[in-house]
N, C-alpha and C. Protein backbone atom coordinates (compact mmCIF):
# COMPACT_ATOMS: atom_id res chain seq x y z
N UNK A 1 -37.96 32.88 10.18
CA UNK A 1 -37.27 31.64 9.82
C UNK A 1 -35.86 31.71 10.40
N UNK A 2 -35.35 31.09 10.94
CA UNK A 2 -34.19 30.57 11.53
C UNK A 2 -33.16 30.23 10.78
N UNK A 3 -31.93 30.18 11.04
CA UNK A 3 -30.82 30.08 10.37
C UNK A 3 -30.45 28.89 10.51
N UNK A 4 -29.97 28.23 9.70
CA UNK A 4 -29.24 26.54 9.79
C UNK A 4 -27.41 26.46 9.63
N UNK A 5 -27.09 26.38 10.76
CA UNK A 5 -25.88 26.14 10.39
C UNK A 5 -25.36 24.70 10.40
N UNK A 6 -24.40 24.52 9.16
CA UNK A 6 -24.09 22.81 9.19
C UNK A 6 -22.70 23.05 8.92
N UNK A 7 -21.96 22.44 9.62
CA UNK A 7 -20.72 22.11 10.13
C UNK A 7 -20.50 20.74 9.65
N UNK A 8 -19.43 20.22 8.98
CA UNK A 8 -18.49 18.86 9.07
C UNK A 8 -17.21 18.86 9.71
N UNK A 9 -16.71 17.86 10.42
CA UNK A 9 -15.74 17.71 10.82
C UNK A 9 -14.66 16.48 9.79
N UNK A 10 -13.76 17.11 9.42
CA UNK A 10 -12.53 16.55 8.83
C UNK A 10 -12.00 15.87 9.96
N UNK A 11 -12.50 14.23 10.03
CA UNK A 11 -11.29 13.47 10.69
C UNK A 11 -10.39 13.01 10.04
N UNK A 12 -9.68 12.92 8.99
CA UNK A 12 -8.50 12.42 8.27
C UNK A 12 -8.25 13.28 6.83
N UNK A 13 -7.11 13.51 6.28
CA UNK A 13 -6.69 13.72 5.35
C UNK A 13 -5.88 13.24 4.64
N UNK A 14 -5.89 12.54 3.27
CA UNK A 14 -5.19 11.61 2.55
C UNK A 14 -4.84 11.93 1.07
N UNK A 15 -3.57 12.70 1.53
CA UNK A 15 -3.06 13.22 0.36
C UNK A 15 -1.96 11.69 -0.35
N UNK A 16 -2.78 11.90 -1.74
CA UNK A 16 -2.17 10.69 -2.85
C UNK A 16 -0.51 11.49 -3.36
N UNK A 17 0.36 10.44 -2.63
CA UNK A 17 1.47 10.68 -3.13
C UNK A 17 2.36 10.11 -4.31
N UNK A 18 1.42 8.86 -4.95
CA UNK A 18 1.59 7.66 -5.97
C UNK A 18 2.80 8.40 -6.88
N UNK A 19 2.02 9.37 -7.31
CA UNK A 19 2.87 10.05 -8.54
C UNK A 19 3.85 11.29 -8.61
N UNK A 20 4.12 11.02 -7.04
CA UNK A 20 5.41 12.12 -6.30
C UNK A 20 6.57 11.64 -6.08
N UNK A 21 7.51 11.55 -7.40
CA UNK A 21 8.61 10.72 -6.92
C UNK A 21 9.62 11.64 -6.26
N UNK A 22 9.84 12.48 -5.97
CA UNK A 22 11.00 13.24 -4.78
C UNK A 22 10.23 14.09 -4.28
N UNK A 23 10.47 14.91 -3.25
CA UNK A 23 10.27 16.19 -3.23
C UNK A 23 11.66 16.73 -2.21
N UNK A 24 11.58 18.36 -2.76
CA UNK A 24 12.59 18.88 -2.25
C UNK A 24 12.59 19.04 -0.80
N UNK A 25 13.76 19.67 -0.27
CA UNK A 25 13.02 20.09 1.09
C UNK A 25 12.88 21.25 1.22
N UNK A 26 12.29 22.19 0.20
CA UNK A 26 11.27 23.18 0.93
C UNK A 26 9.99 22.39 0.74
N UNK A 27 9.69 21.85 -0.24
CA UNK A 27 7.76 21.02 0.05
C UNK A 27 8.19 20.00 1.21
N UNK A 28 9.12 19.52 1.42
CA UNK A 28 9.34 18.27 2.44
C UNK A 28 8.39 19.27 3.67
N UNK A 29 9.59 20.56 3.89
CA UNK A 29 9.27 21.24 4.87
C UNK A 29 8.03 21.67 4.96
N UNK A 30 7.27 22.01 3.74
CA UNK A 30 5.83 22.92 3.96
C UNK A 30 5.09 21.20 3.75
N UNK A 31 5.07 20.20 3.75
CA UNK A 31 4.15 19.09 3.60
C UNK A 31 4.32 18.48 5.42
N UNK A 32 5.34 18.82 6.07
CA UNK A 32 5.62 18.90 7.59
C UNK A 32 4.73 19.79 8.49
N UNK A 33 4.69 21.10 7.85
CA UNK A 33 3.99 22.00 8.26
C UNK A 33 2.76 21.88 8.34
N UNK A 34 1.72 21.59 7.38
CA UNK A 34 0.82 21.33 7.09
C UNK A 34 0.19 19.89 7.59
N UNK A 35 0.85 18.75 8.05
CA UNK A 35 0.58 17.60 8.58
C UNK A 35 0.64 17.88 9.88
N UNK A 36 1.65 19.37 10.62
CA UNK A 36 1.66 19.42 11.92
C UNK A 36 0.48 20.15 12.63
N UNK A 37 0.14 21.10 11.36
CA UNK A 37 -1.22 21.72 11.39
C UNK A 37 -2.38 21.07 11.72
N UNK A 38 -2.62 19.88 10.91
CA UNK A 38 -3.59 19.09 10.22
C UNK A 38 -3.74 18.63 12.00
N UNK A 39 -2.84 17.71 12.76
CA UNK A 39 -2.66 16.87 13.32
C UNK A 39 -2.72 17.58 14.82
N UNK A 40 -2.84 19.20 14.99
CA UNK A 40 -3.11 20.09 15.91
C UNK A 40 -4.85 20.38 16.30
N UNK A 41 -5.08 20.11 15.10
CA UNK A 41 -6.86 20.24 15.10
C UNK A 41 -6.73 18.70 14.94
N UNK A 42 -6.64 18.10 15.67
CA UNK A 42 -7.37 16.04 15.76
C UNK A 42 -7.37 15.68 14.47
N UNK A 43 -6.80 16.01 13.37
CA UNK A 43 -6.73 15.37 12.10
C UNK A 43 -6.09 15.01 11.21
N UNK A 44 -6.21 13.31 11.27
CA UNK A 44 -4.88 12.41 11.10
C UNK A 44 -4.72 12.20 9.08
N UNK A 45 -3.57 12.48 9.37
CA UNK A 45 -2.65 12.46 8.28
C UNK A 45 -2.29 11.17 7.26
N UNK A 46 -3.15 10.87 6.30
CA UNK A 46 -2.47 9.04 5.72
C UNK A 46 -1.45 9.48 4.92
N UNK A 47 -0.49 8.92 4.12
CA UNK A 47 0.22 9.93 3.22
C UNK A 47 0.16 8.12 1.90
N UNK A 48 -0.56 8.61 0.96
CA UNK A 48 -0.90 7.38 0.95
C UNK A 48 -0.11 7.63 -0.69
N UNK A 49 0.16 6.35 -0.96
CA UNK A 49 1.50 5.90 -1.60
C UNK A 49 2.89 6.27 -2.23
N UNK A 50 3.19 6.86 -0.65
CA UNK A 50 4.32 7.68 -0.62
C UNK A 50 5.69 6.55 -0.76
N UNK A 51 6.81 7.22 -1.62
CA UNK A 51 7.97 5.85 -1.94
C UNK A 51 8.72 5.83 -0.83
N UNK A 52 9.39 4.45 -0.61
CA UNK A 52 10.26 4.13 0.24
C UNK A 52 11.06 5.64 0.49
N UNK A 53 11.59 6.02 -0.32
CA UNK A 53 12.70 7.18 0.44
C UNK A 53 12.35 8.24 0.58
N UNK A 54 11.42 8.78 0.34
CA UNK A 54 10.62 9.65 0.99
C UNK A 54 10.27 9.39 2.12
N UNK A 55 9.14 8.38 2.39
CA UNK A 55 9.18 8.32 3.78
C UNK A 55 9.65 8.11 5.10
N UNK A 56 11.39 8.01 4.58
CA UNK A 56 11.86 8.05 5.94
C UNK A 56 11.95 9.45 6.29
N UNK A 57 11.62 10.54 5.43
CA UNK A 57 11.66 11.92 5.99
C UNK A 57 10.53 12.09 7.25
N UNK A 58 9.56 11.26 7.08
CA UNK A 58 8.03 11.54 7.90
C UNK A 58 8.27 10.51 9.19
């Protein structure tokens, strides 16, 4: 009997930011890191309802 390998590919990741009202900048920095990661292997980043002043960091 033969082996089955099954693989998925992660095209997007959508981290819920609704209930993140600041973050410092060391997570600023490691949530940078990790989106630059993400976005190195083809996989796009939503940052989904992140507040106005936060996202001018991104």
């Amino acid at each position: 009997m033969g082996a089955v390998l099954m693989t998925t590919q992660l095209n997007y990741a959508v981290p819920v930011m609704r209930y993140v009202p600041l973050i410092d900048a060391t997570g600023c920095q490691s949530l940078k890191g990790i989106i630059k990661s993400y976005r190195a292997k083809g996989i796009q980043v939503i940052l989904s309802g992140i507040n106005e002043e936060t996202k001018k960091d991104f």
